[in-house]
C-alpha atoms as a PDB file:
ATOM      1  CA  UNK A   1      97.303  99.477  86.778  1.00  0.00           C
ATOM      2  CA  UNK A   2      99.190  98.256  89.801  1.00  0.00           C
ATOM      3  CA  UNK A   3      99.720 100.436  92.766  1.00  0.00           C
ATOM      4  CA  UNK A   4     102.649  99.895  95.272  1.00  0.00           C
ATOM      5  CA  UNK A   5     102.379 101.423  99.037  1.00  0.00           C
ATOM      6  CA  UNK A   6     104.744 100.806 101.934  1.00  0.00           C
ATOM      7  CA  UNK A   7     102.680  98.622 104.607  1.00  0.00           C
ATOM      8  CA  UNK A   8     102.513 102.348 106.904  1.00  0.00           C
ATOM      9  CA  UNK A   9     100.389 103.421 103.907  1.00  0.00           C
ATOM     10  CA  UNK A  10      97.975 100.428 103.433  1.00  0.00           C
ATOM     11  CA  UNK A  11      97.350 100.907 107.237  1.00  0.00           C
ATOM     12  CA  UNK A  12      96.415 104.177 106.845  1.00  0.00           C
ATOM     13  CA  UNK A  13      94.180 103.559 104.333  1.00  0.00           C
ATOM     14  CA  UNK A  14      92.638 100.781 105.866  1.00  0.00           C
ATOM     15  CA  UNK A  15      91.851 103.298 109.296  1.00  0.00           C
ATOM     16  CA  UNK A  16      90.370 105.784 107.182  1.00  0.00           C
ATOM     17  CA  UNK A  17      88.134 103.503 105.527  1.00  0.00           C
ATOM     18  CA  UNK A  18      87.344 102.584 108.829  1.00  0.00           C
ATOM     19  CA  UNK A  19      86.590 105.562 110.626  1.00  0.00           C
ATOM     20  CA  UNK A  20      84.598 106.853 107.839  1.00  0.00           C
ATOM     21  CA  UNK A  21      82.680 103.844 107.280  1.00  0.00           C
ATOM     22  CA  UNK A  22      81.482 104.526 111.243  1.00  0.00           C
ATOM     23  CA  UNK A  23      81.166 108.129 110.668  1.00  0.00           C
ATOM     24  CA  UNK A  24      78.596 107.901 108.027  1.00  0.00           C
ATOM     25  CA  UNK A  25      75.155 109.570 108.999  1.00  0.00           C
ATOM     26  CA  UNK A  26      72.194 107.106 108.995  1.00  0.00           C
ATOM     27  CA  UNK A  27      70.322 108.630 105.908  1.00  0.00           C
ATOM     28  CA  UNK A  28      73.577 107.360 103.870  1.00  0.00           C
ATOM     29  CA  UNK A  29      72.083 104.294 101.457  1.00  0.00           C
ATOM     30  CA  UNK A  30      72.972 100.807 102.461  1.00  0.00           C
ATOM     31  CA  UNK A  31      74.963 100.065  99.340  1.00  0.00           C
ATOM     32  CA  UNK A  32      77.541 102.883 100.012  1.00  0.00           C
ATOM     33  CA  UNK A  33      78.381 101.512 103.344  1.00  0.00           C
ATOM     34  CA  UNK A  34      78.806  97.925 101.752  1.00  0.00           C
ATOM     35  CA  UNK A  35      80.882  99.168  99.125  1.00  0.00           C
ATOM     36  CA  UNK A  36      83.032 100.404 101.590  1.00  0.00           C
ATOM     37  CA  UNK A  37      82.647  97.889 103.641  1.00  0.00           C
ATOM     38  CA  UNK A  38      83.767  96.276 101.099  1.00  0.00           C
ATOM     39  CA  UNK A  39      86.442  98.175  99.805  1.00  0.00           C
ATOM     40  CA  UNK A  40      87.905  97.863 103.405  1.00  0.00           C
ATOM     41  CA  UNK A  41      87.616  94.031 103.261  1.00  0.00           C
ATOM     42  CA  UNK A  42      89.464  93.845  99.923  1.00  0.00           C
ATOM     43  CA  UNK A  43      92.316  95.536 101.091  1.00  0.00           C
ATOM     44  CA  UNK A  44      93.100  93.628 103.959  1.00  0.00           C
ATOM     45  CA  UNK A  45      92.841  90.314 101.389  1.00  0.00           C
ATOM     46  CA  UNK A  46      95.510  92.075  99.424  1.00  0.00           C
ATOM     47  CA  UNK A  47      97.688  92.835 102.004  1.00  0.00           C
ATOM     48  CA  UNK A  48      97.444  89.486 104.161  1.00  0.00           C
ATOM     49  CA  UNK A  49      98.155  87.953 100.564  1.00  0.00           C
ATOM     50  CA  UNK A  50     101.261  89.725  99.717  1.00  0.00           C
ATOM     51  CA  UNK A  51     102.694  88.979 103.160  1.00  0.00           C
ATOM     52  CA  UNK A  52     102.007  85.524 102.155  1.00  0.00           C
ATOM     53  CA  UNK A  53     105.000  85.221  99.263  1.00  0.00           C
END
């Protein structure tokens, strides 16, 4: 499945991850935070790649 979003909405997406990536309490495991870590990470690949062509 292939999902298209205006670059507004990848941005958005990208700040939430962000935000609640440094919102999360201490007791949350390690591997959540890396997943959306990176998550966040795998995004930004996308995007900088489709700006690309």
């Amino acid at each position: 499945m292939k999902l298209t979003l205006t670059k507004q909405e990848v941005l958005l997406i990208q700040l939430l991850l962000h935000i609640y990536k440094n919102d999360l309490p201490d007791d949350v495991t390690e591997k959540h935070g890396r997943f959306v870590g990176k998550l966040y990470k795998k995004i930004k690949r996308q995007v900088i790649n489709q700006l690309k062509q």
